[in-house]
C-alpha atoms as a PDB file:
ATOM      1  CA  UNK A   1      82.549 -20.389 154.695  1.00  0.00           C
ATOM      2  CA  UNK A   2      84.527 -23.428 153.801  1.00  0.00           C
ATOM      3  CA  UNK A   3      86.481 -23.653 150.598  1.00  0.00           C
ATOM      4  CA  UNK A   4      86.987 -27.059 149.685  1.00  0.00           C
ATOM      5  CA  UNK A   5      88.363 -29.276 146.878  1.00  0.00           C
ATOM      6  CA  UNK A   6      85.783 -32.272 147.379  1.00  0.00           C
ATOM      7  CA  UNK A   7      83.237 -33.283 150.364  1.00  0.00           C
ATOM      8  CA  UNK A   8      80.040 -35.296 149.100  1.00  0.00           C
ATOM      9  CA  UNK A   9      78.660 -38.983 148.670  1.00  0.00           C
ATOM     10  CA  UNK A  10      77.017 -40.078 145.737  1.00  0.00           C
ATOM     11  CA  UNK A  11      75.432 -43.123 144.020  1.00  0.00           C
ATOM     12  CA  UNK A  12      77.511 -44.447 141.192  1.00  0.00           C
ATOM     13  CA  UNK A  13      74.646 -46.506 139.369  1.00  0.00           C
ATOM     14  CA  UNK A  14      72.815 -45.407 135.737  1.00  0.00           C
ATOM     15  CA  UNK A  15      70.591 -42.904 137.137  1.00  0.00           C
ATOM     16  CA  UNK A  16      73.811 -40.900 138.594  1.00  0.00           C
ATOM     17  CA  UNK A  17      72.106 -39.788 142.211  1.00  0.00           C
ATOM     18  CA  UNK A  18      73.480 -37.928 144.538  1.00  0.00           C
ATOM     19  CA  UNK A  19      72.284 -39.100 148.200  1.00  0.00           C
ATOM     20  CA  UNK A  20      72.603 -37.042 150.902  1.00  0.00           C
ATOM     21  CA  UNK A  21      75.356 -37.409 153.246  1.00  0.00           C
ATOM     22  CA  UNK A  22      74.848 -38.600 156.854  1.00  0.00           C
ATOM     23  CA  UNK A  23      76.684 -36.142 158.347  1.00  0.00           C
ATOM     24  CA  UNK A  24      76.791 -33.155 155.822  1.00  0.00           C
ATOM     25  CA  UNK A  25      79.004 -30.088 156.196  1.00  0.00           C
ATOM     26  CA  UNK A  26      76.466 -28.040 154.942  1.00  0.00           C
ATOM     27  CA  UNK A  27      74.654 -28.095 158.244  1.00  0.00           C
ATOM     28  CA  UNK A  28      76.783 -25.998 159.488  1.00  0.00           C
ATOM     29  CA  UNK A  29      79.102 -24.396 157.029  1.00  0.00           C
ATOM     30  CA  UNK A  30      78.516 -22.659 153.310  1.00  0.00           C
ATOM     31  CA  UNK A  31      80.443 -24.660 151.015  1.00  0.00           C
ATOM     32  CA  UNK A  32      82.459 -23.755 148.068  1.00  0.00           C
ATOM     33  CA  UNK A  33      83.879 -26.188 145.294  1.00  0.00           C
ATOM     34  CA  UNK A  34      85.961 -25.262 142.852  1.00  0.00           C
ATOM     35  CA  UNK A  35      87.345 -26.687 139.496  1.00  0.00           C
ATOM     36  CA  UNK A  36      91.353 -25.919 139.956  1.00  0.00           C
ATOM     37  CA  UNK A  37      93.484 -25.528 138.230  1.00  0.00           C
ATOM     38  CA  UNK A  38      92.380 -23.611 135.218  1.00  0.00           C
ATOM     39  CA  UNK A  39      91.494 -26.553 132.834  1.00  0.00           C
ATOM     40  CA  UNK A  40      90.011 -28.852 135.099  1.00  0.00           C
ATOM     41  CA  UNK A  41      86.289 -30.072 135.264  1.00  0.00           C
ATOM     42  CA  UNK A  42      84.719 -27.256 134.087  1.00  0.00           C
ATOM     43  CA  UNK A  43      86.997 -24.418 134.656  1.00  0.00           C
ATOM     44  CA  UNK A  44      88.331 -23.689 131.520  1.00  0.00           C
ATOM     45  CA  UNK A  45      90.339 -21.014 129.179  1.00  0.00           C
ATOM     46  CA  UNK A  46      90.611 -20.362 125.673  1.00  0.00           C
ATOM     47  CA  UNK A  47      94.250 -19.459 125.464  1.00  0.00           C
ATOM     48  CA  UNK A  48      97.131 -21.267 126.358  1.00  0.00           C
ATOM     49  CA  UNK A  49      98.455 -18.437 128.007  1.00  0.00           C
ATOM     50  CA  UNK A  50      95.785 -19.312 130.834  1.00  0.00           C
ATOM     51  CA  UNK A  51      96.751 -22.187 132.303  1.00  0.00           C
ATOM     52  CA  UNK A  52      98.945 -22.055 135.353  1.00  0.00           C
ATOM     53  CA  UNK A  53     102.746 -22.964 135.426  1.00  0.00           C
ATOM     54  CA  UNK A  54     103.471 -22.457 138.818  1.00  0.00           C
ATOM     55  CA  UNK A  55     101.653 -21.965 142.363  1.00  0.00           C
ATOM     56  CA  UNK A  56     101.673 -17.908 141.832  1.00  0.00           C
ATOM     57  CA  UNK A  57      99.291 -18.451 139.096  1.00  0.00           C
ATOM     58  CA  UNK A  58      96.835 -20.840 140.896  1.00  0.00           C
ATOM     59  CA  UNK A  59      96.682 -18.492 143.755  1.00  0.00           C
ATOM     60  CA  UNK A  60      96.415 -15.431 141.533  1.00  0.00           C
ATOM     61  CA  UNK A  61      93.493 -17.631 139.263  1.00  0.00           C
ATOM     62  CA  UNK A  62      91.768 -19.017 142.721  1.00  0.00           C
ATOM     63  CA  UNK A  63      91.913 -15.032 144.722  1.00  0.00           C
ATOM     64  CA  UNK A  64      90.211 -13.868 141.097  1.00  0.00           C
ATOM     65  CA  UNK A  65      87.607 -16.065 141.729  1.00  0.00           C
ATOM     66  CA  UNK A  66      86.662 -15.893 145.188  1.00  0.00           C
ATOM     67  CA  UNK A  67      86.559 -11.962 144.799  1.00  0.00           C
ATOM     68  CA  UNK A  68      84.269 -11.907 141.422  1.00  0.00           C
ATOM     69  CA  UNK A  69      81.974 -14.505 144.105  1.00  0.00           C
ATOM     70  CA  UNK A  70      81.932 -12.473 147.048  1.00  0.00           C
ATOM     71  CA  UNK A  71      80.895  -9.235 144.819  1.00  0.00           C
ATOM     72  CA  UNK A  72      78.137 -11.080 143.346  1.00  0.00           C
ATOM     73  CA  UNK A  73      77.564 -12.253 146.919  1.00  0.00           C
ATOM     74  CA  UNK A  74      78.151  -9.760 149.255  1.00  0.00           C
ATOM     75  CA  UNK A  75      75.641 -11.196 152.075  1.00  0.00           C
ATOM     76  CA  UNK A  76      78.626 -14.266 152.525  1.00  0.00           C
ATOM     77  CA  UNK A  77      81.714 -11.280 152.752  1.00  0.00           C
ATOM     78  CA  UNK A  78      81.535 -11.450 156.690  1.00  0.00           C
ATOM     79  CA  UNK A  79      81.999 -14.991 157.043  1.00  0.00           C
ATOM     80  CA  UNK A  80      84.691 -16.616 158.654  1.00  0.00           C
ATOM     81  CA  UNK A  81      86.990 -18.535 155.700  1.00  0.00           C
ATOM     82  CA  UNK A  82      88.581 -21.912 155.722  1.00  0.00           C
ATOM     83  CA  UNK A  83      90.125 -22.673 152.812  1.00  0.00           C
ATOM     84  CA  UNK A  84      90.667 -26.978 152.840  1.00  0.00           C
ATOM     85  CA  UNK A  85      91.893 -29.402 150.288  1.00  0.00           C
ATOM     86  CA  UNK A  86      94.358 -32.881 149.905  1.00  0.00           C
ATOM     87  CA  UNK A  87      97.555 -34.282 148.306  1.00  0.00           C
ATOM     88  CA  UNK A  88      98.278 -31.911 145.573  1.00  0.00           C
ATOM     89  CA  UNK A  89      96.217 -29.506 147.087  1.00  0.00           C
ATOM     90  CA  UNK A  90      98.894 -29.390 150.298  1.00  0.00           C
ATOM     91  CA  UNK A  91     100.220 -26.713 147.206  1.00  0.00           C
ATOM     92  CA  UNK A  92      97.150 -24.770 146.498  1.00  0.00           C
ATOM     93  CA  UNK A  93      95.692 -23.728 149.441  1.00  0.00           C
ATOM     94  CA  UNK A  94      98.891 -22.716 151.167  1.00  0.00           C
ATOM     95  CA  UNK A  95      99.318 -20.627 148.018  1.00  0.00           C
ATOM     96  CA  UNK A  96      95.607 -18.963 147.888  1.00  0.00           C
ATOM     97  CA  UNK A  97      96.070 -18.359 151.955  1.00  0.00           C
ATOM     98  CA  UNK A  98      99.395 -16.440 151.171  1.00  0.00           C
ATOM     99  CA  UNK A  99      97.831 -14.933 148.633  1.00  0.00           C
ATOM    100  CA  UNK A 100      95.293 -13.561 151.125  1.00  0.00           C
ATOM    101  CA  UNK A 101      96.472 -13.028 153.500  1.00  0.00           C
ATOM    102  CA  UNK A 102      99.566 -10.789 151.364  1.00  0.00           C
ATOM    103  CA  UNK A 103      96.345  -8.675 149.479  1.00  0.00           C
ATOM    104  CA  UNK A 104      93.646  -8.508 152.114  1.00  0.00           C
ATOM    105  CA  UNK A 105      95.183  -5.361 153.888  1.00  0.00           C
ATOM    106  CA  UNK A 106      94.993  -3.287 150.674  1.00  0.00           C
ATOM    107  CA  UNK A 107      91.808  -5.031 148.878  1.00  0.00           C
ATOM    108  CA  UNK A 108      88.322  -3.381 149.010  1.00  0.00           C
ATOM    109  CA  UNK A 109      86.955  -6.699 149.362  1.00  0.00           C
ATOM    110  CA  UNK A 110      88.232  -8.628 152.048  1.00  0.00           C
ATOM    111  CA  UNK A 111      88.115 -12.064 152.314  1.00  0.00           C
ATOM    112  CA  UNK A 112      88.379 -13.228 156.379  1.00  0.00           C
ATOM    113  CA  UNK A 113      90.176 -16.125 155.977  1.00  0.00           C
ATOM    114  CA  UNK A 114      90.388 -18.155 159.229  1.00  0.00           C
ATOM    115  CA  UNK A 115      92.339 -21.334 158.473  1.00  0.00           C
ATOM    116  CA  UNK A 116      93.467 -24.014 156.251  1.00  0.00           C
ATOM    117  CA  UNK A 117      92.826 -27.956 156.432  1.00  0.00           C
ATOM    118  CA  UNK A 118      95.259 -29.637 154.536  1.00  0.00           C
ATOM    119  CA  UNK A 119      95.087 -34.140 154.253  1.00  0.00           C
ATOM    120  CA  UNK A 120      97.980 -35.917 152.847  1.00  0.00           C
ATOM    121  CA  UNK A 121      99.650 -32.789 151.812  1.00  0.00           C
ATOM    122  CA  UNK A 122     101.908 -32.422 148.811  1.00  0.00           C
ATOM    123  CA  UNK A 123     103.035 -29.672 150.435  1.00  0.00           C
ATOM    124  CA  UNK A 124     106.846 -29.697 150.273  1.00  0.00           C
ATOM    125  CA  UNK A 125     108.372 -32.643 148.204  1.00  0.00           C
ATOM    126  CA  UNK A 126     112.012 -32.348 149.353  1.00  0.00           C
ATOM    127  CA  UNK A 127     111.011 -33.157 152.807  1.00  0.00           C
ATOM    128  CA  UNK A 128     109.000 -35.957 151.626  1.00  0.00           C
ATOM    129  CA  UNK A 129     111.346 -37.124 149.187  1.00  0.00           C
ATOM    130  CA  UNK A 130     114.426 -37.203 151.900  1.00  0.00           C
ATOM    131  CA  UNK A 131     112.166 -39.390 154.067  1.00  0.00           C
ATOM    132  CA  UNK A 132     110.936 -41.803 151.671  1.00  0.00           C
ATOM    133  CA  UNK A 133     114.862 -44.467 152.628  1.00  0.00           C
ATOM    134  CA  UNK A 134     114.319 -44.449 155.964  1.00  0.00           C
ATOM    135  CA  UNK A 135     110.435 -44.618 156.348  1.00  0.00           C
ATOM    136  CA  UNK A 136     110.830 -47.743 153.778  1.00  0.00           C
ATOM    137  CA  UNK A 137     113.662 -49.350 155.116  1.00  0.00           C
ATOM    138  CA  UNK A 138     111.616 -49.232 158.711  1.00  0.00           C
ATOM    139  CA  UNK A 139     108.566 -50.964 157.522  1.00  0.00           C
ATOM    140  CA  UNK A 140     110.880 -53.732 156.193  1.00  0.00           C
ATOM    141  CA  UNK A 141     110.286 -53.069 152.776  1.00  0.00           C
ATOM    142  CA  UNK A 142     114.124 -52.512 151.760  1.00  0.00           C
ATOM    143  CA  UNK A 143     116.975 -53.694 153.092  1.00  0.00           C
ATOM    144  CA  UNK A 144     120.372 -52.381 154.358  1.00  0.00           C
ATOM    145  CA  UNK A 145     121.795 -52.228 150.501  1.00  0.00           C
ATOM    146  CA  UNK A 146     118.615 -51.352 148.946  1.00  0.00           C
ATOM    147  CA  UNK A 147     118.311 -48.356 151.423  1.00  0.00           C
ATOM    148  CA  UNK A 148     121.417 -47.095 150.354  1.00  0.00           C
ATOM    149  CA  UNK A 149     120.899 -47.118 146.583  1.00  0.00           C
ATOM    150  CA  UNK A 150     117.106 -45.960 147.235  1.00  0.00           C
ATOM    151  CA  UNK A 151     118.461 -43.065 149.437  1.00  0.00           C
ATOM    152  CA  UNK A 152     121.522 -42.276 146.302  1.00  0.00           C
ATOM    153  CA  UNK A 153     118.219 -41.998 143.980  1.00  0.00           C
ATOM    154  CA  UNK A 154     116.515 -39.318 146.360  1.00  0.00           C
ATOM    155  CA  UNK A 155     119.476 -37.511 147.072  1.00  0.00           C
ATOM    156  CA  UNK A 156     120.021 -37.066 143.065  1.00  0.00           C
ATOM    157  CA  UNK A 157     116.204 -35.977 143.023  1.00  0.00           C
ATOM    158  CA  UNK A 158     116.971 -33.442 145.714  1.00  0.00           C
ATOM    159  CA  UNK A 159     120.226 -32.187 143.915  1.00  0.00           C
ATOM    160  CA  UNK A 160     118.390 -31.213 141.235  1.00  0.00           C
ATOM    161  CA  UNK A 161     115.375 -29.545 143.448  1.00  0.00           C
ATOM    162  CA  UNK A 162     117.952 -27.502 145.311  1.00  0.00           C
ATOM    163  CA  UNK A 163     119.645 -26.458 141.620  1.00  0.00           C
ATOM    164  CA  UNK A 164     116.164 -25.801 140.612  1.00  0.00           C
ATOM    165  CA  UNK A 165     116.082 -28.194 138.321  1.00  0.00           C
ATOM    166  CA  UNK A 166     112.694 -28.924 138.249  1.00  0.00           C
ATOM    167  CA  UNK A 167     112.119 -31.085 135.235  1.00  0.00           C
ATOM    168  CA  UNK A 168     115.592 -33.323 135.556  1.00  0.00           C
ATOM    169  CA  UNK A 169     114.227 -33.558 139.411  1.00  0.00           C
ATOM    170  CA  UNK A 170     110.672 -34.990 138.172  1.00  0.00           C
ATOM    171  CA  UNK A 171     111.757 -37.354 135.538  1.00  0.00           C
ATOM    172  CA  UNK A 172     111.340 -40.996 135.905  1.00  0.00           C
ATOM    173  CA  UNK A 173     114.556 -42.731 136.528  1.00  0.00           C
ATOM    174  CA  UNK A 174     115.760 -44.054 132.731  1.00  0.00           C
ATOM    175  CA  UNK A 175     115.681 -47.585 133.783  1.00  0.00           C
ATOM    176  CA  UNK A 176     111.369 -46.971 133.745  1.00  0.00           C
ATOM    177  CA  UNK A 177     111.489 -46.027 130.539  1.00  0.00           C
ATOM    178  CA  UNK A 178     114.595 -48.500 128.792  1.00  0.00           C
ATOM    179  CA  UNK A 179     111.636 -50.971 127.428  1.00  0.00           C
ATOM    180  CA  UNK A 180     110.746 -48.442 124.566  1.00  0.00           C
ATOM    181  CA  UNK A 181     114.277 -47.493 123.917  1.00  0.00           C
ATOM    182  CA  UNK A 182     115.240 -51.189 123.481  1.00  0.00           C
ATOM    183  CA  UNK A 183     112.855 -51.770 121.011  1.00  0.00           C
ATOM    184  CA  UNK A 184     113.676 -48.871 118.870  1.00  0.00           C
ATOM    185  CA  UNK A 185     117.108 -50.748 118.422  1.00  0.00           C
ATOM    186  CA  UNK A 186     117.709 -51.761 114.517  1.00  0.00           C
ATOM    187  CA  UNK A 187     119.275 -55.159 116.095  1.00  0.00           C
ATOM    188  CA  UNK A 188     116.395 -55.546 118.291  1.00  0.00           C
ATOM    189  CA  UNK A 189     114.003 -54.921 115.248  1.00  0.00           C
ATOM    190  CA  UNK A 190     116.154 -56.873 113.386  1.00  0.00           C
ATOM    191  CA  UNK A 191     115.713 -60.336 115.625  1.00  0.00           C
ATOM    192  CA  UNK A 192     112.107 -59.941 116.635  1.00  0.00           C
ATOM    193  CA  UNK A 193     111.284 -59.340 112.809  1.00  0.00           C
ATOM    194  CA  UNK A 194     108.943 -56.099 112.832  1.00  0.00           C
ATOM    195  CA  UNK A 195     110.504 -54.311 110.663  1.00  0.00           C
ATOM    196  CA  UNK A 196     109.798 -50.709 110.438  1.00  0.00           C
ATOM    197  CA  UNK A 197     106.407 -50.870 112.161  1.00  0.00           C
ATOM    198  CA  UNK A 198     105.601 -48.483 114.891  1.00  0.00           C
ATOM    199  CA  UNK A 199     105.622 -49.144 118.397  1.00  0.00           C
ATOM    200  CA  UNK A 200     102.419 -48.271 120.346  1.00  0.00           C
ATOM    201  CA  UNK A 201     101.760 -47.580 123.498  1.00  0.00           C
ATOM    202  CA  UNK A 202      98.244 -48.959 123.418  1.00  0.00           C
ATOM    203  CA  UNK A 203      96.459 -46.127 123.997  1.00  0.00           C
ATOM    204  CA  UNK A 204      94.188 -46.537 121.199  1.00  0.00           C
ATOM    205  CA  UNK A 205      93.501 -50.111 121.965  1.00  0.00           C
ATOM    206  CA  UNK A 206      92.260 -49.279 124.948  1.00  0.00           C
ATOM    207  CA  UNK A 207      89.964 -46.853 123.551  1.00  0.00           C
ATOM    208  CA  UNK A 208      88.417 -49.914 121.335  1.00  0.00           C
ATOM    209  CA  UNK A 209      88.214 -52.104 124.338  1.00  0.00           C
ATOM    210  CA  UNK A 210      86.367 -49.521 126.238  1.00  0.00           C
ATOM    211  CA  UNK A 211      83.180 -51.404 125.719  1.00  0.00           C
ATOM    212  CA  UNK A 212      84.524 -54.903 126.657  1.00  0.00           C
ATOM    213  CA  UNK A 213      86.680 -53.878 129.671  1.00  0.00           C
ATOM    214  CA  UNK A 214      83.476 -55.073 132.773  1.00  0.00           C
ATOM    215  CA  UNK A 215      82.442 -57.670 130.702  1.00  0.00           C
ATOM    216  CA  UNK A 216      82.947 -61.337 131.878  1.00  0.00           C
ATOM    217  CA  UNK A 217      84.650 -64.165 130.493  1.00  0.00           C
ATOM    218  CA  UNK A 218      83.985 -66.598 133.102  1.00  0.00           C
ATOM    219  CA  UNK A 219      81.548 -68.880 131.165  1.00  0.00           C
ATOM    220  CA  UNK A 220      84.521 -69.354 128.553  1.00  0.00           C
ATOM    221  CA  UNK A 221      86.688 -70.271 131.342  1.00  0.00           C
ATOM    222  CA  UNK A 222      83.850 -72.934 133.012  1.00  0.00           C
ATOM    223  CA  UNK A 223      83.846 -74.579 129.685  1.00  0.00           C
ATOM    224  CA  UNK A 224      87.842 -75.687 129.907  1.00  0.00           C
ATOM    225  CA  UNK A 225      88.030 -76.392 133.166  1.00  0.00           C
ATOM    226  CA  UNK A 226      84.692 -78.719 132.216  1.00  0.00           C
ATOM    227  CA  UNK A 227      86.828 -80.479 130.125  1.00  0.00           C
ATOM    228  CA  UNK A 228      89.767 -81.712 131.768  1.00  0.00           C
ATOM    229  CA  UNK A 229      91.997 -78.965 130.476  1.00  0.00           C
ATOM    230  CA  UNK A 230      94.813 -78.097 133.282  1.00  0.00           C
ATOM    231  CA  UNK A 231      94.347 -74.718 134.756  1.00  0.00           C
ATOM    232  CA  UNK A 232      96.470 -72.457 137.106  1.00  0.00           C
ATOM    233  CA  UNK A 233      95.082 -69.681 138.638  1.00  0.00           C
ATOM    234  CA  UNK A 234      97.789 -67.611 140.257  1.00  0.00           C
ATOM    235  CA  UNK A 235      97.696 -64.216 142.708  1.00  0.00           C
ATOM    236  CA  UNK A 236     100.190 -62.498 144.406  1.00  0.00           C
ATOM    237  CA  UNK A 237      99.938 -62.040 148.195  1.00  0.00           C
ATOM    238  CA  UNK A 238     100.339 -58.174 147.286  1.00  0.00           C
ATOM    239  CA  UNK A 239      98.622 -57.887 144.469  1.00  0.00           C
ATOM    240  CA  UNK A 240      95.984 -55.238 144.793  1.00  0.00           C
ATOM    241  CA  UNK A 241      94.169 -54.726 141.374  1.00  0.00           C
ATOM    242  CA  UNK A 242      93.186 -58.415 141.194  1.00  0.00           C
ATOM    243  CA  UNK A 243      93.590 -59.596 145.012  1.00  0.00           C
ATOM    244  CA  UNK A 244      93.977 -63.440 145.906  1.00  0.00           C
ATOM    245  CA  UNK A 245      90.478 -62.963 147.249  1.00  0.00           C
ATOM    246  CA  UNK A 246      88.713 -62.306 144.357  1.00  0.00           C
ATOM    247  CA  UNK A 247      89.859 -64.737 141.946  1.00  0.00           C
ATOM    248  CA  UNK A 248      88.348 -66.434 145.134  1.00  0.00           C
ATOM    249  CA  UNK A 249      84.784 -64.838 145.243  1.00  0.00           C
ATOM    250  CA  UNK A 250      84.933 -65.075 141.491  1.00  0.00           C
ATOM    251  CA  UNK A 251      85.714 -69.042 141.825  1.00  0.00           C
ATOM    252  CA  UNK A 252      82.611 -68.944 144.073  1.00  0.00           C
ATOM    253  CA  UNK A 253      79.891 -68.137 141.408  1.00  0.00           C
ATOM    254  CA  UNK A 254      81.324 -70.367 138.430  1.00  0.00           C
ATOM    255  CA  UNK A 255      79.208 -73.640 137.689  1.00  0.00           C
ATOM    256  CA  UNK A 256      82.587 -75.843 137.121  1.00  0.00           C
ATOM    257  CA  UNK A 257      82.310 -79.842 137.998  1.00  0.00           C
ATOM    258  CA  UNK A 258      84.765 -79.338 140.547  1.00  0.00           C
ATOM    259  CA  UNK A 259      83.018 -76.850 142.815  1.00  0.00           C
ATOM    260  CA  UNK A 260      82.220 -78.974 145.261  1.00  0.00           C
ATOM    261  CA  UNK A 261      85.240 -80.709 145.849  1.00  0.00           C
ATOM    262  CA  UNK A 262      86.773 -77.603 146.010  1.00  0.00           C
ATOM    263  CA  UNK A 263      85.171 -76.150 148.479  1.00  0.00           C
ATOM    264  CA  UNK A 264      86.400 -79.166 150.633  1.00  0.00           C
ATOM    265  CA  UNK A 265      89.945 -79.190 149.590  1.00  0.00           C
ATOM    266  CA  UNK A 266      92.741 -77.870 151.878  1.00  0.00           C
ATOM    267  CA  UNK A 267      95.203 -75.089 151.035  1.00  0.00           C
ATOM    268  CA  UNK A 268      98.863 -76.467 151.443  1.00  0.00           C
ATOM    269  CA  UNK A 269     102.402 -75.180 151.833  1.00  0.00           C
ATOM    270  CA  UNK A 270     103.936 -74.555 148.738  1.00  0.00           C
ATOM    271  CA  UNK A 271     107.532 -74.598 148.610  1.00  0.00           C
ATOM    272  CA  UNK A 272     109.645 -75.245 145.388  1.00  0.00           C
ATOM    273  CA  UNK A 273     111.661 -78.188 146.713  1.00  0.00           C
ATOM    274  CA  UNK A 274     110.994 -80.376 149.473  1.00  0.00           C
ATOM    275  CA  UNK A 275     113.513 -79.646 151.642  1.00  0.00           C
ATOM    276  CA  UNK A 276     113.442 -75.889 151.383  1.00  0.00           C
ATOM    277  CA  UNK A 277     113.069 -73.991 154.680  1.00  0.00           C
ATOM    278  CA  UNK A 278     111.369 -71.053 152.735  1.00  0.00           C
ATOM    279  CA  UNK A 279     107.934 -70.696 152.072  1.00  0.00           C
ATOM    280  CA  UNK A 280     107.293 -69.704 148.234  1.00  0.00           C
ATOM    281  CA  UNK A 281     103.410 -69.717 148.936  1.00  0.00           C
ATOM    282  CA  UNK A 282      99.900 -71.718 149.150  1.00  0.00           C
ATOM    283  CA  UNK A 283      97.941 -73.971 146.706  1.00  0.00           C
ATOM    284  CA  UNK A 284      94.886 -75.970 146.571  1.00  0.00           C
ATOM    285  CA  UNK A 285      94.482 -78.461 143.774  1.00  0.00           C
ATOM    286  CA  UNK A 286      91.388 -80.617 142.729  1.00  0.00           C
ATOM    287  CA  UNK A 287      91.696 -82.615 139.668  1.00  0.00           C
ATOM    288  CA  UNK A 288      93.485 -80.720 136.972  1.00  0.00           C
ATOM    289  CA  UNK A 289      92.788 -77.531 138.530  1.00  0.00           C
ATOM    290  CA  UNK A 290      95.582 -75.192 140.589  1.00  0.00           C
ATOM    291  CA  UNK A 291      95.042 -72.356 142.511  1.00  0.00           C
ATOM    292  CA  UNK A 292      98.328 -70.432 143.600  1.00  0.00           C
ATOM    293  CA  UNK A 293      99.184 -67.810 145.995  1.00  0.00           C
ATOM    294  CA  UNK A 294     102.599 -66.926 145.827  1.00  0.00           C
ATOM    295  CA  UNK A 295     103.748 -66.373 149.136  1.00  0.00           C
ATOM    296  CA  UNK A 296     107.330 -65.790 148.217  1.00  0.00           C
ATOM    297  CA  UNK A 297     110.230 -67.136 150.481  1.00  0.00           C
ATOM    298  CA  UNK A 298     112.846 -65.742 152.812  1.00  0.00           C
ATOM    299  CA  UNK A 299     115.797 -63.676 151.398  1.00  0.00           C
ATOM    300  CA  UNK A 300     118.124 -61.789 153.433  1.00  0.00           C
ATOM    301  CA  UNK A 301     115.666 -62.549 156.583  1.00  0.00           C
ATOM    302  CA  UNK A 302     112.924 -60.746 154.988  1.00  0.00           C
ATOM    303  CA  UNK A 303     109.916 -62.203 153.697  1.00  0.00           C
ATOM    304  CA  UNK A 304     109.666 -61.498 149.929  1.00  0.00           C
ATOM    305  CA  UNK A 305     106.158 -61.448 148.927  1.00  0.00           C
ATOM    306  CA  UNK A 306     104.287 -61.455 145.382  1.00  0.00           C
ATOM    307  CA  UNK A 307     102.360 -58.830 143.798  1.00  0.00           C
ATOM    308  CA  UNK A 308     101.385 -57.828 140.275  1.00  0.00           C
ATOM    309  CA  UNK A 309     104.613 -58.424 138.596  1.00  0.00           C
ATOM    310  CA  UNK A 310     105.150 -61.752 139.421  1.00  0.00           C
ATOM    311  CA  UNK A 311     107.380 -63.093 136.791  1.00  0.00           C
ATOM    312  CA  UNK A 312     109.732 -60.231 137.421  1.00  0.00           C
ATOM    313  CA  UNK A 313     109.654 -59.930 141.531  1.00  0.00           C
ATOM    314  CA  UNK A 314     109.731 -63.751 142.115  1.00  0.00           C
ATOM    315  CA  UNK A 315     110.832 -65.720 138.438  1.00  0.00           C
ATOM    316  CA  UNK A 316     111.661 -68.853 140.334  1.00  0.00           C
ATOM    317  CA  UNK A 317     108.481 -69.505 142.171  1.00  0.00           C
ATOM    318  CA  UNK A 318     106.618 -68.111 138.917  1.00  0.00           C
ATOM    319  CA  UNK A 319     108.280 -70.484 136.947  1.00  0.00           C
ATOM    320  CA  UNK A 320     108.111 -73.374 139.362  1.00  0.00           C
ATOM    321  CA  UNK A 321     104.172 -72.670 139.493  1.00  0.00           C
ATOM    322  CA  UNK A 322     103.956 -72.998 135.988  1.00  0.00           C
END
């Protein structure tokens, strides 16, 4: 048998399908899935005293369950057992193996666990956490100085994991959460005049947008640039939620009277003043229209490139776009 956290292929349109799988596992193997931890898809508990705090009670919880499944299926017993799983699960299954492995001598059900497949594994966070400096400093995405005060972050992280610490060693550093605490200032209050109103964190907008989130707004924007409004479109060369390329594929499909004439325009070197050496990125223009790819320029000998946060990661060449 296999225990695994997820393995299939499935069609995400209205009728919710599930296809079969090219080359499915369950050729060869008996698969398992299971909800974990207690509290998750359908696994569930009543009490609060059943959800897991720590890796002793997922194993404990997971054991239970392959047990109770192996006495109401006794003909899969004498299988071998794999026990697989990703990320997080680099915990889990390391966890449920020792568990095994630690009960199986003195169980009357035994469960003949094999191996364990682990992907991405979570598995042991101070090890990660000490290599996270140096692996970004070699892919060139810190410098000499920000190494350093990246690596005096980690190393306060791993103080606190060694003092078992554990919550001081998870928190966010305070500067992620100073935007919420800055607003809560009477002065602050006081100058942006709100008064005693409550600061939200959107959550129940979001839940009233639900409906509108996939719908378009593309024949709104059609209509201005129609009418010789100026327009900037602008992407960041790392942006990944909305890429460059499709504000581009969505350019592609809009009836605007420039189409055309974009299509045959040439993307050009963008820099902020002429006789800059550095590169601050790429634009195409036809009539009143601007399309921007912010490139970003050369600092330090590194090339600084934009992503979702443009106004904060390059200002200048955000505000020299505008």
């Amino acid at each position: 048998m296999v225990y695994s956290v997820s393995n299939s292929d499935s069609d995400p349109s209205s009728v919710l399908t599930v296809l079969p799988r090219n080359f499915p596992w369950t050729t060869t193997l008996s698969m398992l899935y299971m909800d974990n931890p207690v509290g998750t898809g359908f696994s569930f508990t009543n009490n609060s005293q059943g959800y897991a705090v720590n890796e002793d009670d997922v194993a404990h919880n997971l054991y239970s369950a392959l047990v109770q499944f192996f006495q109401l299926f006794p003909e899969y017993e004498n299988n071998d057992f794999y026990a697989t799983g990703e990320s997080y699960a680099g915990k889990y299954v390391p966890a449920l193996a020792h568990y095994i492995h630690t009960l199986n001598p003195k169980e009357q059900v035994k469960i003949h666990l094999k191996g364990i497949a682990l992907g991405n594994a979570y598995s042991d966070p101070e090890s990660i956490i000490k290599g996270y400096a140096p692996f970004l400093y070699e892919i060139g995405l810190l410098d000499e100085r920000q190494r350093k005060y990246f690596q005096k972050q980690c190393n306060k992280c791993i103080k606190y994991i060694k003092e078992e610490n554990w919550l001081r060693a998870f928190e966010e550093p305070g500067d992620q959460t100073y935007y919420g605490k800055f607003l809560s200032l009477s002065e602050v209050r006081r100058a942006i005049h709100v008064g005693n109103q409550t600061f939200s964190d959107g959550a129940d907008v979001e839940k009233y947008l639900r409906q509108d989130t996939m719908k378009s707004v593309k024949t709104w924007l059609t209509e201005i640039m129609n009418n010789n409004y100026k327009v900037l479109l602008y992407n960041g060369q790392l942006d990944i939620i909305v890429a460059a390329s499709l504000t581009e594929r969505s350019l592609m499909t809009m009836n605007w009277k420039g189409f055309r004439k974009y299509k045959k325009s040439r993307r050009v070197v963008w820099k902020i003043f002429k006789s800059d050496n550095e590169v601050a990125g790429y634009v195409r223009q036809v009539e009143n229209f601007h399309q921007c790819l912010s490139g970003g320029g050369l600092q330090g000998g590194c090339v600084v490139m934009g992503g979702r946060k443009e106004e904060r990661q390059l200002p200048c060449e955000q505000r020299h776009s505008l």
